[in-house]
C-alpha atoms as a PDB file:
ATOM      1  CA  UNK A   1       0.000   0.000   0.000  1.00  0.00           C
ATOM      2  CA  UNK A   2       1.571   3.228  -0.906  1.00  0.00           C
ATOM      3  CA  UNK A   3       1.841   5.706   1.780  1.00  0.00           C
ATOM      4  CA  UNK A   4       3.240   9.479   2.097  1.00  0.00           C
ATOM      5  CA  UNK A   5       3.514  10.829   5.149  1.00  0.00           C
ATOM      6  CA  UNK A   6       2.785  15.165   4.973  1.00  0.00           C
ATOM      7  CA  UNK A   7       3.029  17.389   7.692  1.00  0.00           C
ATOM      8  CA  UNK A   8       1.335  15.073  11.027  1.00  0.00           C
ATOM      9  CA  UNK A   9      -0.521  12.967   8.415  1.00  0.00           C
ATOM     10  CA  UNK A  10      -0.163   9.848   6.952  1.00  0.00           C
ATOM     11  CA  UNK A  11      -1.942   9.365   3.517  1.00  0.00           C
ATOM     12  CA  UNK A  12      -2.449   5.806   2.515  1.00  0.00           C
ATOM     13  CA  UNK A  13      -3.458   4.719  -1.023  1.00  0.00           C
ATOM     14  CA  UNK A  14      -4.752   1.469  -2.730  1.00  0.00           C
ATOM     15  CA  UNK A  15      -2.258  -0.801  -3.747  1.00  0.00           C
ATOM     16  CA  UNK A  16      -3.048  -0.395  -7.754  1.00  0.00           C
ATOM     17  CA  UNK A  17      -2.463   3.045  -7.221  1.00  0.00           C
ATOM     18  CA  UNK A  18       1.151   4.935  -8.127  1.00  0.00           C
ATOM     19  CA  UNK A  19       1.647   8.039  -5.895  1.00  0.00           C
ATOM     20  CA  UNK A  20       4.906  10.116  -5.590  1.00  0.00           C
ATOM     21  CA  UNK A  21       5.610  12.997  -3.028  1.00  0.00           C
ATOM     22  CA  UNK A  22       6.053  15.675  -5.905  1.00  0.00           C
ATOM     23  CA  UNK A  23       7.270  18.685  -3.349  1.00  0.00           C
ATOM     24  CA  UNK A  24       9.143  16.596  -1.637  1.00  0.00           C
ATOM     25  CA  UNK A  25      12.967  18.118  -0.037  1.00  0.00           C
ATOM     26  CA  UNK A  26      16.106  16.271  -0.085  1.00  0.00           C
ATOM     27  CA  UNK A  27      16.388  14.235   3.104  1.00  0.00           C
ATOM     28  CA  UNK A  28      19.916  13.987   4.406  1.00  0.00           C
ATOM     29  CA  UNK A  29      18.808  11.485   7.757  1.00  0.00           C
ATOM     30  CA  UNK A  30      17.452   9.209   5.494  1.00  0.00           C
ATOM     31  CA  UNK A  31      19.157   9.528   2.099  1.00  0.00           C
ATOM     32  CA  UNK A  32      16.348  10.623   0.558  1.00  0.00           C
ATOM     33  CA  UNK A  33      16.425  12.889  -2.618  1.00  0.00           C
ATOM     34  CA  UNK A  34      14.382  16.376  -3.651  1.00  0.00           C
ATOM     35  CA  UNK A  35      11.713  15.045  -6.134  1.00  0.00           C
ATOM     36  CA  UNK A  36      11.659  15.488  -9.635  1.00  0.00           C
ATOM     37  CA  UNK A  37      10.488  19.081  -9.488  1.00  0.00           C
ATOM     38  CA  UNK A  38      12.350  20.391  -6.369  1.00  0.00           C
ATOM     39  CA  UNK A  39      15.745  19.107  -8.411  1.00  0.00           C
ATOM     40  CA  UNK A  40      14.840  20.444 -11.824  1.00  0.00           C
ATOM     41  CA  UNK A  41      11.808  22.947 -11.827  1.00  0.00           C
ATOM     42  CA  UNK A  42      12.940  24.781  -8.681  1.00  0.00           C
ATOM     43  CA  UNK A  43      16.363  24.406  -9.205  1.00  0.00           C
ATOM     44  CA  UNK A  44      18.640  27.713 -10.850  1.00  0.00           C
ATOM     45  CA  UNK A  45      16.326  30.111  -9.328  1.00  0.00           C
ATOM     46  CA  UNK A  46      12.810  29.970 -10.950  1.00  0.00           C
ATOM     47  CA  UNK A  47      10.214  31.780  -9.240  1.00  0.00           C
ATOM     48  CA  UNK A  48       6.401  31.906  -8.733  1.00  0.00           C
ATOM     49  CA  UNK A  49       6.321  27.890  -9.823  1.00  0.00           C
ATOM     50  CA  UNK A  50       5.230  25.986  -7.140  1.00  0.00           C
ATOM     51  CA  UNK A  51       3.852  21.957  -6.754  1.00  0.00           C
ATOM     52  CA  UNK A  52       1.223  19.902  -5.687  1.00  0.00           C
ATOM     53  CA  UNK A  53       2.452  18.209  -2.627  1.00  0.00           C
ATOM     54  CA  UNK A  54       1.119  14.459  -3.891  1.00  0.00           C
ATOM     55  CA  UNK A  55       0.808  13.403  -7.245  1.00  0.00           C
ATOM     56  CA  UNK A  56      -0.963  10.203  -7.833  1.00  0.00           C
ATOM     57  CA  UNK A  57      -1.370   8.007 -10.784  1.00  0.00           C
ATOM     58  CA  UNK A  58      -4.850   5.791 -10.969  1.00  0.00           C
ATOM     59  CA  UNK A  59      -4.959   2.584 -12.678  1.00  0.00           C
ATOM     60  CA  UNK A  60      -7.788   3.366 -14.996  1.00  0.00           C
ATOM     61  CA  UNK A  61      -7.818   3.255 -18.847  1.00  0.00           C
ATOM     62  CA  UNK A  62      -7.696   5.933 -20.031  1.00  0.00           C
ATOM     63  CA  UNK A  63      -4.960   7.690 -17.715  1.00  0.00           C
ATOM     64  CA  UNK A  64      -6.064   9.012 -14.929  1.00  0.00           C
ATOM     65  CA  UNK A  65      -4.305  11.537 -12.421  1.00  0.00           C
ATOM     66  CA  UNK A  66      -5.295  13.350  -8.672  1.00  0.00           C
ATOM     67  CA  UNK A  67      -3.083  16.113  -7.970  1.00  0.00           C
ATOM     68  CA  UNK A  68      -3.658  16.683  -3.948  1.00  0.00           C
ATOM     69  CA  UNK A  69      -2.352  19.920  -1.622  1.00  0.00           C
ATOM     70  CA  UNK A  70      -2.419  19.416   2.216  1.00  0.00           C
ATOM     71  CA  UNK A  71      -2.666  22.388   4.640  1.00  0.00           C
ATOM     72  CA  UNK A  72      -2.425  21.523   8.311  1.00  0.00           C
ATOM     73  CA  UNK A  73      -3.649  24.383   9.680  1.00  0.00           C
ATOM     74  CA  UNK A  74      -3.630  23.174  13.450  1.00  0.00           C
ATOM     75  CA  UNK A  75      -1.655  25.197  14.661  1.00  0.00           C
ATOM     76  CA  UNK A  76      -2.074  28.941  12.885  1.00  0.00           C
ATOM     77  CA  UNK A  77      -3.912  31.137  14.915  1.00  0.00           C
ATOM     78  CA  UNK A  78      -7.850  31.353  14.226  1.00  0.00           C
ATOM     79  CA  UNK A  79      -8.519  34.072  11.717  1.00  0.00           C
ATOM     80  CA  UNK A  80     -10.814  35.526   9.393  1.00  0.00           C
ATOM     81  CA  UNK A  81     -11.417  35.520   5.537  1.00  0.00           C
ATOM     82  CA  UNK A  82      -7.429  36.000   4.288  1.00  0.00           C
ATOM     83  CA  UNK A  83      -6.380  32.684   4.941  1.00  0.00           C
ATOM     84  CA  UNK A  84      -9.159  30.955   2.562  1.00  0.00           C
ATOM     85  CA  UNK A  85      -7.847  33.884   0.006  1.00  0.00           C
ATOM     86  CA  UNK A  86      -4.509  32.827   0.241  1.00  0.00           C
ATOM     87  CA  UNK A  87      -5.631  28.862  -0.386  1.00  0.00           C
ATOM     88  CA  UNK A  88      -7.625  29.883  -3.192  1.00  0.00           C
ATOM     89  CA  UNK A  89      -4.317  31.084  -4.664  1.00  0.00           C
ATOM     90  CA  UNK A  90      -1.956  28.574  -3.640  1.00  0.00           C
ATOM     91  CA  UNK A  91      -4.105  25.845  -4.979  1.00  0.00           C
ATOM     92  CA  UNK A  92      -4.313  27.464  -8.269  1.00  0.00           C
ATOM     93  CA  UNK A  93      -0.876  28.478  -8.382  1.00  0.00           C
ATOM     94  CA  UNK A  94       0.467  25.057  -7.654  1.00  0.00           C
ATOM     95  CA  UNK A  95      -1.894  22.880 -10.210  1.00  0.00           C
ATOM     96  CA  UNK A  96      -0.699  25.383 -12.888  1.00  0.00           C
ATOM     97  CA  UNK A  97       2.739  24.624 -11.486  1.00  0.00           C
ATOM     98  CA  UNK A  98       2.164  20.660 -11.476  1.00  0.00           C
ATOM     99  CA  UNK A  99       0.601  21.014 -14.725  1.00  0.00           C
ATOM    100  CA  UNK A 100       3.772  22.518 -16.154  1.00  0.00           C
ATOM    101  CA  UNK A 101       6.530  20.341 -14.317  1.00  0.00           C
ATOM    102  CA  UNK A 102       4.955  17.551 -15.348  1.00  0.00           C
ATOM    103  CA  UNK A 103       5.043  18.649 -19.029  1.00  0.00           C
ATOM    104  CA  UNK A 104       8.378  19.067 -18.615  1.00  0.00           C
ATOM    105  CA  UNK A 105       9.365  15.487 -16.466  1.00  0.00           C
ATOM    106  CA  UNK A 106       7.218  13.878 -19.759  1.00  0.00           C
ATOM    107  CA  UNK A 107       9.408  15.992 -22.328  1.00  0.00           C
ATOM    108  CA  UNK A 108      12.615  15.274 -20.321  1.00  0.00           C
ATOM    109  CA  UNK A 109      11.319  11.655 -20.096  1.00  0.00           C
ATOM    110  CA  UNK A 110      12.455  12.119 -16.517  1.00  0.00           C
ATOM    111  CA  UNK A 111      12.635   8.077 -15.675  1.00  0.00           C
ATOM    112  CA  UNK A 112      10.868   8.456 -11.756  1.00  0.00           C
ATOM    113  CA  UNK A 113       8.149  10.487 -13.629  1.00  0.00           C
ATOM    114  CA  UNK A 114       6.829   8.388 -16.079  1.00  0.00           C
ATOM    115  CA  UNK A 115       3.801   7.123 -14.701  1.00  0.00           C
ATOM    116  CA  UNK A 116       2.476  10.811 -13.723  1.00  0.00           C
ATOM    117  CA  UNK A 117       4.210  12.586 -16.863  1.00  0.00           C
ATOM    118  CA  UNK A 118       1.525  11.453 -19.361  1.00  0.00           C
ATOM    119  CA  UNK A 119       0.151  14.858 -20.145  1.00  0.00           C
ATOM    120  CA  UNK A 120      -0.097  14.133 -24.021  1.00  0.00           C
ATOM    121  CA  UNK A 121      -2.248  11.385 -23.367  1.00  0.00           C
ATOM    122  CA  UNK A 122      -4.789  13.766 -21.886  1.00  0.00           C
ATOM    123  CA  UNK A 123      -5.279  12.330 -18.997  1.00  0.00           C
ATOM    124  CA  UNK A 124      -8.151  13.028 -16.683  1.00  0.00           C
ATOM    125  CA  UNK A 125      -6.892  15.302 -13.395  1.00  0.00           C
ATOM    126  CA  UNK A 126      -8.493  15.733 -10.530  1.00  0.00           C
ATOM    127  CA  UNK A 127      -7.510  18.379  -7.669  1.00  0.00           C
ATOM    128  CA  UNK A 128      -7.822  17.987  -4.023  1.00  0.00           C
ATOM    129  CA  UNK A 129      -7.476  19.960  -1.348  1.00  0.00           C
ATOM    130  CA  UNK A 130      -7.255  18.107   2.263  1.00  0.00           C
ATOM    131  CA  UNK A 131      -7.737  21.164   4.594  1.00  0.00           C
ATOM    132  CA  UNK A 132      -6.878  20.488   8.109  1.00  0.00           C
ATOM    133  CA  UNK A 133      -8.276  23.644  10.572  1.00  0.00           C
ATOM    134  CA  UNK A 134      -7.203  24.902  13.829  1.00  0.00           C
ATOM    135  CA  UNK A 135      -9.034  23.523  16.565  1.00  0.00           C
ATOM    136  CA  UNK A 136     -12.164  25.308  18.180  1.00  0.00           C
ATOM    137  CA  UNK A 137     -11.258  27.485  21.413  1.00  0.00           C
ATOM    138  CA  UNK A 138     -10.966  25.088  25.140  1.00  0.00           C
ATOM    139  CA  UNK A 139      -8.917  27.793  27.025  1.00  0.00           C
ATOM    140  CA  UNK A 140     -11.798  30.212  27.197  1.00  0.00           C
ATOM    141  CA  UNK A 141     -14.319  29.660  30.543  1.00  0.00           C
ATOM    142  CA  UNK A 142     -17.227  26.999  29.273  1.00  0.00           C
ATOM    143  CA  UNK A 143     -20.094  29.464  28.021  1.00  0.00           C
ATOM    144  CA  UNK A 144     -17.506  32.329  26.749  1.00  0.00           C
ATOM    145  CA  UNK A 145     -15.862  28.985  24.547  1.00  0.00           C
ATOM    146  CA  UNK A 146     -19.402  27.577  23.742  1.00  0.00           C
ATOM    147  CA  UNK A 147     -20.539  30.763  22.238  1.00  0.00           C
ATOM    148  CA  UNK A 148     -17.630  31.553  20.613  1.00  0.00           C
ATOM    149  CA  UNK A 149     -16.976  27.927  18.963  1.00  0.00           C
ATOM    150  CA  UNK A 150     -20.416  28.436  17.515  1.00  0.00           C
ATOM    151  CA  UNK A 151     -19.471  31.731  16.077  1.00  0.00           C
ATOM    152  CA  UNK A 152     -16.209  30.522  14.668  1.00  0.00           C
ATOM    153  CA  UNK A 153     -18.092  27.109  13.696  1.00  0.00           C
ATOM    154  CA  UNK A 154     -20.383  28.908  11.372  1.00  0.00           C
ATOM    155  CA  UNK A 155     -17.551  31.201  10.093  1.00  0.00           C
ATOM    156  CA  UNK A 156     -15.882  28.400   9.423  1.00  0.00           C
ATOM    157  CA  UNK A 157     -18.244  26.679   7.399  1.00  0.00           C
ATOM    158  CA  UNK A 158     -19.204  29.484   5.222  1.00  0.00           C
ATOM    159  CA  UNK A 159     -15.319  30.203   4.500  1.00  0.00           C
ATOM    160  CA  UNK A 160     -14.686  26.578   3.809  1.00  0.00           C
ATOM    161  CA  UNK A 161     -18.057  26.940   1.814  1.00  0.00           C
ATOM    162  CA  UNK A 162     -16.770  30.020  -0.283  1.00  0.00           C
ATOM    163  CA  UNK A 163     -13.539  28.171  -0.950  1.00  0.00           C
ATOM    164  CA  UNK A 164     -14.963  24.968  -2.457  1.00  0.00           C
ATOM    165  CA  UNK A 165     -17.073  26.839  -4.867  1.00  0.00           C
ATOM    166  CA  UNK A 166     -14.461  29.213  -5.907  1.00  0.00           C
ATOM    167  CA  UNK A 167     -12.052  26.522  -6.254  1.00  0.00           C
ATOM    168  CA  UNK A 168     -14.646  24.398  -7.939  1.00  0.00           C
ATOM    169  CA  UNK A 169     -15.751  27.083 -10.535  1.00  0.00           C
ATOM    170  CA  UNK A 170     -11.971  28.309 -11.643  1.00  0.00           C
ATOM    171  CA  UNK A 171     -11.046  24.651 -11.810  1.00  0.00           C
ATOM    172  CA  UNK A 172     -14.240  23.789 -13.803  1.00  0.00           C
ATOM    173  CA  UNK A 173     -12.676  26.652 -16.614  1.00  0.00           C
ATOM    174  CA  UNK A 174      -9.665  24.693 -16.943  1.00  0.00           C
ATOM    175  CA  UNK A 175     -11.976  21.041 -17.186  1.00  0.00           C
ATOM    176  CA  UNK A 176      -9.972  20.124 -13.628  1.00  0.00           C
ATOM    177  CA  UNK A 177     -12.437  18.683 -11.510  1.00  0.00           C
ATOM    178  CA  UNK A 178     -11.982  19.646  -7.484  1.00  0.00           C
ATOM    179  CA  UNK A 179     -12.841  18.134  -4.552  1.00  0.00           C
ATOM    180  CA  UNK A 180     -12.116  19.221  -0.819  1.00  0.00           C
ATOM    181  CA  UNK A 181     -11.514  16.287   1.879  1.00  0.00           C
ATOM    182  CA  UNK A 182     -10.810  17.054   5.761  1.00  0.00           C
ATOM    183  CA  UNK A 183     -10.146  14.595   8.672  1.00  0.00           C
ATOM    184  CA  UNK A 184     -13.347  14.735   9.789  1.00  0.00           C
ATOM    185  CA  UNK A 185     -17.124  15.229   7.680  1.00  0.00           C
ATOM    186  CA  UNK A 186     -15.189  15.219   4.127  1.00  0.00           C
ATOM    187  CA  UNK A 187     -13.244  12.342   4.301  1.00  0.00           C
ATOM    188  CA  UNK A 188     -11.824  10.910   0.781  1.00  0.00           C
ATOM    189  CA  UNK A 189     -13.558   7.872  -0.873  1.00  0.00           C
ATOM    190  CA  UNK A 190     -10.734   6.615  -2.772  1.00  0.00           C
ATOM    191  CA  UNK A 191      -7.679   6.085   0.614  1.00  0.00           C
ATOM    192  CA  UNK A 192      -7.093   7.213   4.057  1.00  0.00           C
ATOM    193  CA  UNK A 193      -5.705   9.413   5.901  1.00  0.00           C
ATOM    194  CA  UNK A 194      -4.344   8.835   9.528  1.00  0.00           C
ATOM    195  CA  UNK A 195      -3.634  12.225  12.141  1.00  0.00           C
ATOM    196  CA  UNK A 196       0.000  11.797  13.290  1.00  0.00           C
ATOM    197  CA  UNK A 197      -0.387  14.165  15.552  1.00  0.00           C
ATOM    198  CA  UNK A 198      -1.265  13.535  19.426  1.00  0.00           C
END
C-alpha cells in the first residue's frame, strides 16, 4: 500500500495506485532525494512555480491523475477571511505549477516520472485539497468557549463553503475537476488518511 507521510498525516493509497511525493525536499537522515520538481523545476532560481504536494497516478484506462495539496492548519492562529484567500491562490498556483513540471518530467522523459508525466495522453486530473483547521477554542471559561466555537463554527463553514465553490468554478474553466476532503465530515472515498499528531 503506498503511503506518504505530509506534515502530522499519513496518507495511505490502494495498492493499484502509483503516488509520488512531488514537493518533496532532499532528506539527508534518510538519504532521501528532492523530487523530480524540487531538483529540476525549482532548481537555478525559478520563481512563482510551485507543486502539488502528492501526485498520484490511478490505474484506470484511459490515464487518470489526482493532484492533492495538504494544509495543516492546526496550529495557525484562528482568523478571518485572508487565509481561505490565500488557499484559493496557492491551490491554483500550484496545479498550474504541477501542470507545467509535469510537461516538462514527460518531455525530459524524466525516468521516476513516467507514470504521472503522461500529459499528451490527456489524462483526466483531478484536484484535491485536504484542509486540516485549527481547533475550536478550550482555554476560554465553558459558556464564553461555547458561544464563541459556535461563532467561529459557522464562520468556518461558510469560509470553507466560499472556498470549495471558488475553487470548484476556476477549476471547472480549466476542465480540472476539485474536490475538498478534511479529517473529519469530508473524508476521501478513494484512501485514508491517519492524524500523526497527538
Amino acid at each position: 500500500m503506498p503511503r506518504i507521510t505530509e506534515r502530522k498525516l499519513a496518507f495511505e493509497f490502494p495498492d493499484d495506485w502509483q503516488v509520488v511525493a512531488y514537493d518533496r525536499q532532499a532528506d539527508s537522515t534518510t538519504d532521501t532525494p528532492a523530487s523530480f520538481y524540487r531538483r529540476v523545476v525549482e532548481r537555478g532560481g525559478v520563481q512563482q512555480v510551485c507543486g502539488m504536494d502528492i501526485v498520484c497516478r490511478l490505474p484506470s484506462v484511459p490515464e487518470s491523475l489526482q493532484f492533492i495539496e495538504v494544509k495543516d492548519d492546526r496550529k495557525r492562529e484562528m482568523a478571518a477571511g485572508p487565509r481561505h484567500t490565500e488557499l484559493f491562490r496557492v491551490v491554483m498556483q500550484k496545479t498550474a505549477g504541477t501542470l507545467a513540471g509535469l510537461l516538462l518530467a514527460e518531455r525530459l522523459q524524466e525516468e521516476g516520472m513516467l507514470p504521472y508525466a503522461c500529459l499528451s495522453k490527456e489524462p483526466a486530473i483531478e484536484v484535491v485539497l485536504f484542509l486540516v483547521e485549527p481547533d475550536l477554542v478550550p482555554e476560554l471559561p465553558q459558556a464564553a468557549a461555547s458561544t464563541e466555537n459556535n461563532l467561529y463554527r459557522l464562520a468556518r463553514k461558510e469560509r470553507v463553503s466560499g472556498l470549495d465553490q471558488r475553487l470548484t468554478a476556476k477549476l471547472a474553466e480549466w476542465g480540472l475537476p476539485f474536490r475538498l476532503h478534511d479529517l473529519d465530515k469530508r473524508q476521501p472515498a478513494l484512501w485514508t488518511v491517519r492524524n500523526l499528531q497527538p
